[in-house]
N, C-alpha and C. Protein backbone atom coordinates (compact mmCIF):
# COMPACT_ATOMS: atom_id res chain seq x y z
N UNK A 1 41.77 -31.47 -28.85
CA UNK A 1 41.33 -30.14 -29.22
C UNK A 1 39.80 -30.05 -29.18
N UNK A 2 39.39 -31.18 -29.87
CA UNK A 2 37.94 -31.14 -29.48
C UNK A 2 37.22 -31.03 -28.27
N UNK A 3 38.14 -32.13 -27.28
CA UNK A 3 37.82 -31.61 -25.80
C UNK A 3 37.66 -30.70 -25.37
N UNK A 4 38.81 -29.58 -25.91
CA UNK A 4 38.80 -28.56 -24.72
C UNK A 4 37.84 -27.56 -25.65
N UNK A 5 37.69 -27.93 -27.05
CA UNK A 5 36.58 -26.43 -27.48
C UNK A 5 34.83 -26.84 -26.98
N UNK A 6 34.83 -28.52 -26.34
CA UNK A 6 33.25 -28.95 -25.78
C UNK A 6 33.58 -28.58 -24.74
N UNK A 7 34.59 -28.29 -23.71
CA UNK A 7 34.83 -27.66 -22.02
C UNK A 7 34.62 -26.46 -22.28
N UNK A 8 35.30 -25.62 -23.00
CA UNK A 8 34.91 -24.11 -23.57
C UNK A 8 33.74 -23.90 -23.68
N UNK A 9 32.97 -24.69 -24.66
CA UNK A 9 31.70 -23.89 -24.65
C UNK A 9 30.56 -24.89 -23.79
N UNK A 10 30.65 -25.47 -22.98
CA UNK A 10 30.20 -25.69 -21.61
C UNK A 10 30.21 -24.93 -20.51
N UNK A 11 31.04 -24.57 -20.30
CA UNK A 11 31.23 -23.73 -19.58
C UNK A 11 30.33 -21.85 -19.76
N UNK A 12 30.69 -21.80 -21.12
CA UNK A 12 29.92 -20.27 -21.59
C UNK A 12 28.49 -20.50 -21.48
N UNK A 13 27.93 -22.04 -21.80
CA UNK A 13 26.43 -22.02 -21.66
C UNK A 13 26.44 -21.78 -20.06
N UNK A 14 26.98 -22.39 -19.22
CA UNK A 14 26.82 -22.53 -17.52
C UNK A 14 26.83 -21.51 -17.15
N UNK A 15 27.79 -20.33 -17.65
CA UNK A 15 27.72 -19.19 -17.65
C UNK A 15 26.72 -18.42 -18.06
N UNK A 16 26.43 -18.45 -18.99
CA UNK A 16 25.21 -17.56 -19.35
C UNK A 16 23.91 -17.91 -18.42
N UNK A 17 23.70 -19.51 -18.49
CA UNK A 17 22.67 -19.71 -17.63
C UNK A 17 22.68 -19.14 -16.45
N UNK A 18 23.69 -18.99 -15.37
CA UNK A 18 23.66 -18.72 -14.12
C UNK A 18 23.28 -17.34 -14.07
N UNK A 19 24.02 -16.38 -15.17
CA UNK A 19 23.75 -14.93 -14.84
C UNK A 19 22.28 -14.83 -15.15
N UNK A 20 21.34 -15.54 -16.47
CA UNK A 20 20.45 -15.64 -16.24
C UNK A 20 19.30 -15.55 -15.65
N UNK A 21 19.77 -16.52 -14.76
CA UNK A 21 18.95 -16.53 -13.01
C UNK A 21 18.90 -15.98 -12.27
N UNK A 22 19.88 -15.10 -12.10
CA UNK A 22 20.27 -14.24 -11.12
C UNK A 22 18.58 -13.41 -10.69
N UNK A 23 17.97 -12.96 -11.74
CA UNK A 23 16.52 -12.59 -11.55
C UNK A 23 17.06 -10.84 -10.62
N UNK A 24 15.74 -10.68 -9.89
CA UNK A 24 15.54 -9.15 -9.23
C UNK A 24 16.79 -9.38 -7.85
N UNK A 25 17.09 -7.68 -7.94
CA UNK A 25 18.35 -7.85 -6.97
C UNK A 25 17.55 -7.08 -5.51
N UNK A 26 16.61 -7.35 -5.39
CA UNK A 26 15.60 -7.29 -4.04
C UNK A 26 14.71 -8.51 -3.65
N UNK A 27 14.40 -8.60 -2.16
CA UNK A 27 13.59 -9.01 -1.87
C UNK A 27 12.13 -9.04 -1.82
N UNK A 28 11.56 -9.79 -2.99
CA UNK A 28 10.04 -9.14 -3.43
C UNK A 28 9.18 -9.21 -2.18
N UNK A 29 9.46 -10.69 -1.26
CA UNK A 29 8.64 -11.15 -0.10
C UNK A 29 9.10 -9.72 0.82
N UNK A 30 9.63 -9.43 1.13
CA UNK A 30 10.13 -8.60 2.80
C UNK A 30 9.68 -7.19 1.89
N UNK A 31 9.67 -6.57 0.49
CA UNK A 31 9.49 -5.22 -0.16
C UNK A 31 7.79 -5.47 0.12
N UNK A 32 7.32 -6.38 -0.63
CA UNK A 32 5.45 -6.61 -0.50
C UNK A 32 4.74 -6.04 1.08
N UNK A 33 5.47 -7.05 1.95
CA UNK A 33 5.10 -6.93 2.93
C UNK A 33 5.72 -5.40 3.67
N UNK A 34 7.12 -4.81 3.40
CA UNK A 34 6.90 -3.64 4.48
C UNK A 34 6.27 -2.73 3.47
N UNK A 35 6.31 -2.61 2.09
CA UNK A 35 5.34 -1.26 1.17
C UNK A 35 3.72 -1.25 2.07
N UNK A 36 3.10 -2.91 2.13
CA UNK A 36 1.78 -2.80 2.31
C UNK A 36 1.55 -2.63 3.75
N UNK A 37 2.22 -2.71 4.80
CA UNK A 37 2.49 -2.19 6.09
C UNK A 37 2.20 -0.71 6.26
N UNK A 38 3.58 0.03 5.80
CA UNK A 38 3.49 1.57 5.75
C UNK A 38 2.53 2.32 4.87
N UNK A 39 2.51 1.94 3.71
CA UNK A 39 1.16 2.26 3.14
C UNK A 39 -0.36 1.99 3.57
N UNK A 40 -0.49 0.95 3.95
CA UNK A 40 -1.79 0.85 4.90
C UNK A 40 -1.97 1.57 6.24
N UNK A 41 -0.65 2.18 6.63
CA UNK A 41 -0.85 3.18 7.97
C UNK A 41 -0.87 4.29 7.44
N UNK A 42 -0.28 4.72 6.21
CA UNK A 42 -0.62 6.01 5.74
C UNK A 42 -1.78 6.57 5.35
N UNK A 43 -2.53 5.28 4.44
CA UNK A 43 -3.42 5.89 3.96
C UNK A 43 -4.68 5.19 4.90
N UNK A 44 -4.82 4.38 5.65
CA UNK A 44 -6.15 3.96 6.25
C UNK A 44 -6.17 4.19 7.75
N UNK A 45 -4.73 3.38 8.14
CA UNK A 45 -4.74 3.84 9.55
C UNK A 45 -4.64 5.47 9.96
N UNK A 46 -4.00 6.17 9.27
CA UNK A 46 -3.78 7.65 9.73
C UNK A 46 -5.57 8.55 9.43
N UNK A 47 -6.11 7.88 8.56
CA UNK A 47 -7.60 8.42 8.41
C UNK A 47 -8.54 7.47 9.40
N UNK A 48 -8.15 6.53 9.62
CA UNK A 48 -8.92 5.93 10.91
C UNK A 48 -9.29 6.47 12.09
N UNK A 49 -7.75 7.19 12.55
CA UNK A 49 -7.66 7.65 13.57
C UNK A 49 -8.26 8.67 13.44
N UNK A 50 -8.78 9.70 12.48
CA UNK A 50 -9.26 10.98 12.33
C UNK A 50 -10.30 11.00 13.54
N UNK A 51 -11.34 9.86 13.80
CA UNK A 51 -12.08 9.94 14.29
C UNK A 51 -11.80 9.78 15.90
N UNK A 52 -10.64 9.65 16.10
CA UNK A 52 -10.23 10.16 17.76
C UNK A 52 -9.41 11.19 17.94
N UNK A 53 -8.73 11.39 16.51
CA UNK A 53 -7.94 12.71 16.39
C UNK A 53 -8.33 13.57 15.35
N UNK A 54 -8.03 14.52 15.74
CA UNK A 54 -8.02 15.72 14.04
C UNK A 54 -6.86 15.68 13.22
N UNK A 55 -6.92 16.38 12.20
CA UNK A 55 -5.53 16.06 11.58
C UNK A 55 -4.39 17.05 12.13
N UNK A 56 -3.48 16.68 12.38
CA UNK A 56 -2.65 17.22 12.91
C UNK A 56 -1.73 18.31 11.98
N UNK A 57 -0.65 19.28 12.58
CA UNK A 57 -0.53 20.11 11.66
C UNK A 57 0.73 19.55 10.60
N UNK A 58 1.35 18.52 10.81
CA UNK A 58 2.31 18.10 9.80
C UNK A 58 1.66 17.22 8.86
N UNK A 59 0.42 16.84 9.36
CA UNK A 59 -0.48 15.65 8.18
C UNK A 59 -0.83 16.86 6.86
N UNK A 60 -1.76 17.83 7.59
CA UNK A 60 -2.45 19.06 7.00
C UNK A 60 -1.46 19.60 5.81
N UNK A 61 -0.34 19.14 6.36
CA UNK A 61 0.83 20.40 5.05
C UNK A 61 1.24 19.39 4.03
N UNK A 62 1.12 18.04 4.35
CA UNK A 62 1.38 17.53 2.61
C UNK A 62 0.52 16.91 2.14
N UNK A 63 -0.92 16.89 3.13
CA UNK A 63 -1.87 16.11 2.45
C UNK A 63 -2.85 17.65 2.25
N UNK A 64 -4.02 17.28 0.89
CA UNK A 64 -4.88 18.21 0.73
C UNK A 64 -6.18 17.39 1.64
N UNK A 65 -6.77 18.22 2.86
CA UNK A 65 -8.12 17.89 3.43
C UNK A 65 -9.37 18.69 3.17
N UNK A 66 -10.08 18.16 2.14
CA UNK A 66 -11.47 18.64 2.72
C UNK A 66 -12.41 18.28 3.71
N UNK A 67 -13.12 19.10 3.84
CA UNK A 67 -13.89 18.72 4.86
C UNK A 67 -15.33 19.20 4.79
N UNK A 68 -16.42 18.82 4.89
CA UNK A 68 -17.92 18.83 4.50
C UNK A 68 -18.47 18.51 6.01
N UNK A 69 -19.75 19.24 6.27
CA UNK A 69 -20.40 19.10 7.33
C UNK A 69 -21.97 19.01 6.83
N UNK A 70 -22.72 18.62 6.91
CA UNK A 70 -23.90 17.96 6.41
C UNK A 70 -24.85 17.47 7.11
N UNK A 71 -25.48 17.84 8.31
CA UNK A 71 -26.21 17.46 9.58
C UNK A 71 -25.14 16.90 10.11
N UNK A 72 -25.76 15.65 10.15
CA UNK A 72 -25.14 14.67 11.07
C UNK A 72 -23.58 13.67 10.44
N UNK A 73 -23.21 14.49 9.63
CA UNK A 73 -22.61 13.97 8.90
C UNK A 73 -21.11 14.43 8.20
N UNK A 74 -20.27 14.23 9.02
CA UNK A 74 -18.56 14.27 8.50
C UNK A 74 -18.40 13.73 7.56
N UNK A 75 -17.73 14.37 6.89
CA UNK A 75 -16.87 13.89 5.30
C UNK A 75 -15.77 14.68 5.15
N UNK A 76 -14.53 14.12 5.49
CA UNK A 76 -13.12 14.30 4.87
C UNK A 76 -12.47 14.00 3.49
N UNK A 77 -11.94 14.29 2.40
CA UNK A 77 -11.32 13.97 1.18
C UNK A 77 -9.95 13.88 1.44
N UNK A 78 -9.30 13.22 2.16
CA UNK A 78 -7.84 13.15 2.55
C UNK A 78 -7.15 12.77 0.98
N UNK A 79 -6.51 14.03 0.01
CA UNK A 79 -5.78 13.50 -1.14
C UNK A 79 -4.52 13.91 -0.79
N UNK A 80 -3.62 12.95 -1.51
CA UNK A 80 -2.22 12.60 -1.38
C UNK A 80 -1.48 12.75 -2.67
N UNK A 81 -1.23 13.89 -3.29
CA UNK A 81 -0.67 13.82 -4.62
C UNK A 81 0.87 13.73 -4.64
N UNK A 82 1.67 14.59 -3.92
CA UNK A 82 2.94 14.26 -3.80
C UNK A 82 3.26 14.86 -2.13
N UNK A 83 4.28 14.17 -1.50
CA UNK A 83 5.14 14.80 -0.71
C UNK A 83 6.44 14.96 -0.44
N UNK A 84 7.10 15.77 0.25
CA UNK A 84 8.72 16.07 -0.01
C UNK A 84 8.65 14.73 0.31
N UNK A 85 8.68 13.93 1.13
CA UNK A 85 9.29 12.59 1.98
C UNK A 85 9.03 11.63 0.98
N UNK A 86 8.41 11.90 -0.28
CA UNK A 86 8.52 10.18 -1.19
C UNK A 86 10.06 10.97 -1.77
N UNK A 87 10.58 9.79 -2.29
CA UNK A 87 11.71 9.60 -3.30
C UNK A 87 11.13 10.84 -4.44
N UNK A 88 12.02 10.91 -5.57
CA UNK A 88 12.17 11.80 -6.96
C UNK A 88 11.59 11.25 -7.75
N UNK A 89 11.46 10.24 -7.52
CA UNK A 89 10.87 9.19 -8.96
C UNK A 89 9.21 8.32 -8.65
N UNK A 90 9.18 8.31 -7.18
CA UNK A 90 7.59 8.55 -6.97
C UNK A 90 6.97 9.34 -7.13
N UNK A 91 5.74 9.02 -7.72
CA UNK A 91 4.45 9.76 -8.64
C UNK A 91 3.10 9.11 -7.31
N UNK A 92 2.51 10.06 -6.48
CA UNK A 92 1.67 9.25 -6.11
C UNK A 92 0.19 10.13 -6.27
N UNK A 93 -0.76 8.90 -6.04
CA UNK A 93 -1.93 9.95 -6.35
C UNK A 93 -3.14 9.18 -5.75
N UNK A 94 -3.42 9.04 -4.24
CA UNK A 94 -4.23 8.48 -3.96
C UNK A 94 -5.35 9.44 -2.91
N UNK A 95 -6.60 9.18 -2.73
CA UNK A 95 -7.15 9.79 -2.37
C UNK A 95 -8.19 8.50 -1.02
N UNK A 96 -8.06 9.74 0.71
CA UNK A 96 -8.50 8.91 1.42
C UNK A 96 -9.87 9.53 1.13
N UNK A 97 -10.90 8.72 1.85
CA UNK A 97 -11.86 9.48 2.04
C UNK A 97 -12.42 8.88 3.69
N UNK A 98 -12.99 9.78 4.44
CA UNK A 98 -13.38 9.17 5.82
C UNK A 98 -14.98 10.04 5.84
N UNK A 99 -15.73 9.36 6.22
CA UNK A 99 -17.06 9.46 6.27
C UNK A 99 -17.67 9.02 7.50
N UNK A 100 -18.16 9.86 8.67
CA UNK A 100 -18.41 9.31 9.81
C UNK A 100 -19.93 10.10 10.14
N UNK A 101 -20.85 9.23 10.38
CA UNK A 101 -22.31 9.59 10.31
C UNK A 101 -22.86 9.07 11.79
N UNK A 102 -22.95 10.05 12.62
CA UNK A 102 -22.90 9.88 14.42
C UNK A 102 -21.53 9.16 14.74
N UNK A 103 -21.96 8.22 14.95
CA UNK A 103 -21.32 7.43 15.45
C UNK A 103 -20.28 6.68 14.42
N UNK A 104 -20.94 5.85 13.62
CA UNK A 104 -20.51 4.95 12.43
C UNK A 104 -19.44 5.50 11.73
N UNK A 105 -18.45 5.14 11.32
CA UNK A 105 -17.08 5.30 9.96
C UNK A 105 -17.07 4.89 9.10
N UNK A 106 -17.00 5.47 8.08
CA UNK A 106 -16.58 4.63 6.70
C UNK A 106 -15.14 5.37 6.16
N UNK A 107 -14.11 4.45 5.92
CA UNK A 107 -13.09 4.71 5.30
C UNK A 107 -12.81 4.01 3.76
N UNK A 108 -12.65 4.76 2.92
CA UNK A 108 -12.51 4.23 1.54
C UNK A 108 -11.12 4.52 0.62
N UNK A 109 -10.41 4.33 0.53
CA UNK A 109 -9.04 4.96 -0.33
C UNK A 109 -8.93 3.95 -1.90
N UNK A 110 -8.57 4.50 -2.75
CA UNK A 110 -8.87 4.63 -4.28
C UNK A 110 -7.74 5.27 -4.43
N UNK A 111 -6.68 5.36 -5.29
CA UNK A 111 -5.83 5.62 -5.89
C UNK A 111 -4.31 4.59 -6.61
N UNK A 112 -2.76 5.43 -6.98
CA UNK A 112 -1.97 4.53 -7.56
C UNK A 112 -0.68 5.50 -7.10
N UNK A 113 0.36 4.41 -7.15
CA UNK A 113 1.86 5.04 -6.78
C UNK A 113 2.70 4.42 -7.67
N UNK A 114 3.53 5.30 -8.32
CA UNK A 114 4.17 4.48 -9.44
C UNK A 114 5.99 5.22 -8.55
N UNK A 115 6.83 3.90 -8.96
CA UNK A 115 8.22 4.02 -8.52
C UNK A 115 9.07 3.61 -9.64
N UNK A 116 10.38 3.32 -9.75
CA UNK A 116 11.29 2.71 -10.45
C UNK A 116 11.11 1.61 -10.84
N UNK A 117 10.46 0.83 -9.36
CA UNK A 117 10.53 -0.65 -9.87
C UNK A 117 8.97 -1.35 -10.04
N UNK A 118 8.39 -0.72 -10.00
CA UNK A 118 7.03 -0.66 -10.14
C UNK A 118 5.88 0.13 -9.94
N UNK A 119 4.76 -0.45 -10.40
CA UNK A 119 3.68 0.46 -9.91
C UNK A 119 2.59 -0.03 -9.14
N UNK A 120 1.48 0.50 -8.41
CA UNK A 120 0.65 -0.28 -7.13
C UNK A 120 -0.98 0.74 -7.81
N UNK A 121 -1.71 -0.36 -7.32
CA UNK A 121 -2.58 0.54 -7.37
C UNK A 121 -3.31 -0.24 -6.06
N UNK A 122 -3.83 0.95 -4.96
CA UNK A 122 -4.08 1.03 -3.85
C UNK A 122 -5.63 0.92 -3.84
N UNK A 123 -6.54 0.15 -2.80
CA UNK A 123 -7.81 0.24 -2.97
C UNK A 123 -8.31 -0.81 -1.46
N UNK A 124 -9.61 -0.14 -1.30
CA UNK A 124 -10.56 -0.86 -0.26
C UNK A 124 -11.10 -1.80 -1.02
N UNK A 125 -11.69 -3.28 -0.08
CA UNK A 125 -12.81 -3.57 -1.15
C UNK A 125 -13.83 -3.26 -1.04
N UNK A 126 -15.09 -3.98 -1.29
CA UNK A 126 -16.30 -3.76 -1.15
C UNK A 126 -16.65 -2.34 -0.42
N UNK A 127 -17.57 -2.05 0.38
CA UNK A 127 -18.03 -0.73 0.73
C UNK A 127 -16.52 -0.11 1.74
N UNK A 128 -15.36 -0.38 1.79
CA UNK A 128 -14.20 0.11 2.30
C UNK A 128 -14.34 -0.60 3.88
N UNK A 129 -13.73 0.23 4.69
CA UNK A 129 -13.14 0.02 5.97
C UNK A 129 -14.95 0.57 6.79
N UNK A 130 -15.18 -0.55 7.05
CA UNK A 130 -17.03 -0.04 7.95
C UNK A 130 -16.33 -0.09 9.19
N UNK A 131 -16.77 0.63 10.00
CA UNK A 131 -16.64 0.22 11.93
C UNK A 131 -15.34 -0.63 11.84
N UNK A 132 -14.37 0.01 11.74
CA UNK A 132 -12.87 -0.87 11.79
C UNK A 132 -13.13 -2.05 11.23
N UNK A 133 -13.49 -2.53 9.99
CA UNK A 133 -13.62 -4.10 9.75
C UNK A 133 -13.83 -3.83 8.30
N UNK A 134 -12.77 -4.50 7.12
CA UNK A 134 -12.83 -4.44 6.48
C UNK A 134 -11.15 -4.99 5.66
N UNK A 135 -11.09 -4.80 4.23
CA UNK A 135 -9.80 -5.01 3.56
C UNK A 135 -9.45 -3.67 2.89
N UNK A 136 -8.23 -3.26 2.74
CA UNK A 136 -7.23 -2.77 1.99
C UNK A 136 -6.70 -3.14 1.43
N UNK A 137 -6.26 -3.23 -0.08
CA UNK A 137 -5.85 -4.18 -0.71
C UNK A 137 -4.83 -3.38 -2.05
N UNK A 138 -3.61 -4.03 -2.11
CA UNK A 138 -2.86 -3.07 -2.81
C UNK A 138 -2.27 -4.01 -4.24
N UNK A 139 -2.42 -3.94 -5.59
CA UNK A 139 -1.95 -4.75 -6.77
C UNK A 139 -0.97 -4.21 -7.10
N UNK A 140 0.42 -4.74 -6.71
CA UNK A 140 1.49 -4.41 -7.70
C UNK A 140 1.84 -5.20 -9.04
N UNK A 141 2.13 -4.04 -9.83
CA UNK A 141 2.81 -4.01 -11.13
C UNK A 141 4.05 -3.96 -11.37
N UNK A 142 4.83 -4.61 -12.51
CA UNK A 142 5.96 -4.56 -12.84
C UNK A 142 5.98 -3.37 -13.78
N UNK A 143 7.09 -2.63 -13.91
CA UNK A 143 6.95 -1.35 -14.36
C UNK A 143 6.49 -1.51 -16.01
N UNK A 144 6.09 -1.06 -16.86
CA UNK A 144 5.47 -1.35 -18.20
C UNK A 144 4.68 -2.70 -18.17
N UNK A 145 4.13 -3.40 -17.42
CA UNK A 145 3.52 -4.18 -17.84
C UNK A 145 1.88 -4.12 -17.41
N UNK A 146 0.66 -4.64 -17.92
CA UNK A 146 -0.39 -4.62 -17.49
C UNK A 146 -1.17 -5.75 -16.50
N UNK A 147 -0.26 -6.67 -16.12
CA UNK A 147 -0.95 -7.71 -15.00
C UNK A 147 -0.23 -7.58 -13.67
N UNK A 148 -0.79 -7.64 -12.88
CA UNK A 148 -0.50 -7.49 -11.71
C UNK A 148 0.80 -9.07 -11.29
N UNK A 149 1.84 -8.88 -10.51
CA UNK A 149 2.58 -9.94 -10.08
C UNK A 149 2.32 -10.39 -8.44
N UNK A 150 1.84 -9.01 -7.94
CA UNK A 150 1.69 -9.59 -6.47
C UNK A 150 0.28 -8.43 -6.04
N UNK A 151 0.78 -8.82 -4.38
CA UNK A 151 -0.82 -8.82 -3.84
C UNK A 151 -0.22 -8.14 -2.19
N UNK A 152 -0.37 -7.28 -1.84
CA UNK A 152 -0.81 -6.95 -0.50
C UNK A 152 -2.00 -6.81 0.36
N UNK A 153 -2.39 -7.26 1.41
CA UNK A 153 -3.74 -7.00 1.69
C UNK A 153 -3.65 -6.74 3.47
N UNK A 154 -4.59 -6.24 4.04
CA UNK A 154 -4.34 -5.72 5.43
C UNK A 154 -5.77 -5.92 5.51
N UNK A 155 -6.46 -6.95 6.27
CA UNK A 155 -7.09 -7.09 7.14
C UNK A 155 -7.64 -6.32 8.38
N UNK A 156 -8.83 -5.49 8.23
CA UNK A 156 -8.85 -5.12 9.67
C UNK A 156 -9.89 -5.17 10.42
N UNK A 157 -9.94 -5.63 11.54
CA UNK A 157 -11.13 -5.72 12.46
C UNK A 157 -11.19 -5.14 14.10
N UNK A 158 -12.34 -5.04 14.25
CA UNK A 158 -12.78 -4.41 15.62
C UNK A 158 -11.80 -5.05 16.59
N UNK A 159 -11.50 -4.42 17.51
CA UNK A 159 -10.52 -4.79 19.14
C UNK A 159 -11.71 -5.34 19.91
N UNK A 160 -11.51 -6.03 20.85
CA UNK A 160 -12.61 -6.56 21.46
C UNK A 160 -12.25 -5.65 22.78
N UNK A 161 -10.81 -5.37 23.04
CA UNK A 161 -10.51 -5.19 24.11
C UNK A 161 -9.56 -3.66 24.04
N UNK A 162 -9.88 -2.58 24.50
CA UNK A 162 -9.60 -0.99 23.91
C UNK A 162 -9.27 -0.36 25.24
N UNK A 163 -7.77 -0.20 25.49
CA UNK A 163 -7.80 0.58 26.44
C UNK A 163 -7.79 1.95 25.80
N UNK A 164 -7.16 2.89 26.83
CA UNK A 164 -7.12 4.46 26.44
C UNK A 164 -6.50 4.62 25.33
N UNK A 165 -5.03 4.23 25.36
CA UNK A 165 -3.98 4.15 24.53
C UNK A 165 -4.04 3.34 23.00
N UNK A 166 -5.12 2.43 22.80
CA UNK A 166 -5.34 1.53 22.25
C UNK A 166 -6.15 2.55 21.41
N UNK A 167 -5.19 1.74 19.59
CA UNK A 167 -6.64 1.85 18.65
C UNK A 167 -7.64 1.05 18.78
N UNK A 168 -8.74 1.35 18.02
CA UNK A 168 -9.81 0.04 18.29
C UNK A 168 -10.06 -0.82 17.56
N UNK A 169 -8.89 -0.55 16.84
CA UNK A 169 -8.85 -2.00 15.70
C UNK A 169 -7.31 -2.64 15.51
N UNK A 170 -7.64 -4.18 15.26
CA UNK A 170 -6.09 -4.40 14.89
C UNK A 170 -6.28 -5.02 13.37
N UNK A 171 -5.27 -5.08 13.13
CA UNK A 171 -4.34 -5.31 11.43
C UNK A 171 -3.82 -6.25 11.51
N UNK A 172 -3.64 -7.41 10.30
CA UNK A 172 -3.24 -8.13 9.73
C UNK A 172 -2.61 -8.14 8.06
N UNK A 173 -1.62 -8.29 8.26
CA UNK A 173 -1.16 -7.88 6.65
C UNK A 173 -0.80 -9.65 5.88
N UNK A 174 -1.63 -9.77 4.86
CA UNK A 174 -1.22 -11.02 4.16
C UNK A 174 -0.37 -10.49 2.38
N UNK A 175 0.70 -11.10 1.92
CA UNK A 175 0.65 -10.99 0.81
C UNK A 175 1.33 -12.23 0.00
N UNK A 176 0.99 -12.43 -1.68
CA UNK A 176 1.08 -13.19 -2.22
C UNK A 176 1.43 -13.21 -3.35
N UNK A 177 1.21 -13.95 -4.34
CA UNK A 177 1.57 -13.54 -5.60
C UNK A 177 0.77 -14.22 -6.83
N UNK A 178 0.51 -13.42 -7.95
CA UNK A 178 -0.42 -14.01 -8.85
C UNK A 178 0.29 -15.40 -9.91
């Protein structure tokens, strides 16, 4: 009898432990990497391009653009507060900014997106995206908590080699975890 009530509750610990473990029912590696993908084309690459394109008329209707003229000097406020195409339960609120003085670009984006399963807060570093070369860098959060668990980042630098069709920069996306 004793046996089988130490198999009994062997078993309930093995049990409990396993469900335990079970942990998040997603893939954090493959979610990190495609969020900081599409988000880095939304908010840096699509203002990158401003400067070979204008904004087009489906960008114009869910993003708010200002626009400033100043001598020699473009300034866009590309803000992103909500659009039909996020989910019900995304809250987003980031703001691009593109700054192009003759020739030269500066791209900078500053803002946060909060979801179900977390929240991000989105950002350039240092003086942002100069002449295609620079980081984007995105900190996700676990939902209620205040330290960051992971890390997206997108790399970007000048093309050496630009045909017509070609942007003039390429991307690298690294991410990790704290």
């Amino acid at each position: 009898m004793k046996k089988i009530a130490l198999y009994i509750g062997y078993v309930v610990v093995s049990l409990v432990g396993i469900t335990a473990c079970t942990g998040r029912d997603w893939d954090p590696d493959d979610d990190l990497r495609d969020l900081t993908g599409s988000w880095a084309m939304e908010y840096v690459d699509n203002v990158l391009d401003q400067k070979i394109f204008s904004v087009d008329t489906s960008l114009a209707k869910e993003w708010s653009v200002t626009t400033t003229i100043i001598k020699d000097t473009l300034y866009k406020e590309i803000h992103n507060k909500y659009s039909k195409k996020y989910p019900s339960y995304d809250s987003v609120d980031v703001t691009s900014t593109f700054i192009q003085i003759r020739d030269s670009l500066t791209v900078k984006v500053e803002g946060y997106r909060y979801s179900e399963k977390y929240w991000a807060h989105l950002f350039t570093l240092d003086e942002g995206i100069l002449e295609y070369e620079g980081k984007f860098r995105i900190d996700f959060y676990e939902m209620g908590k205040t330290t960051p668990w992971g890390w997206g980042e997108v790399v970007y630098s000048k093309s050496k080699k630009v045909k017509y069709w070609d942007t003039p920069y390429t991307s690298e996306i690294k991410i990790g975890w704290y």
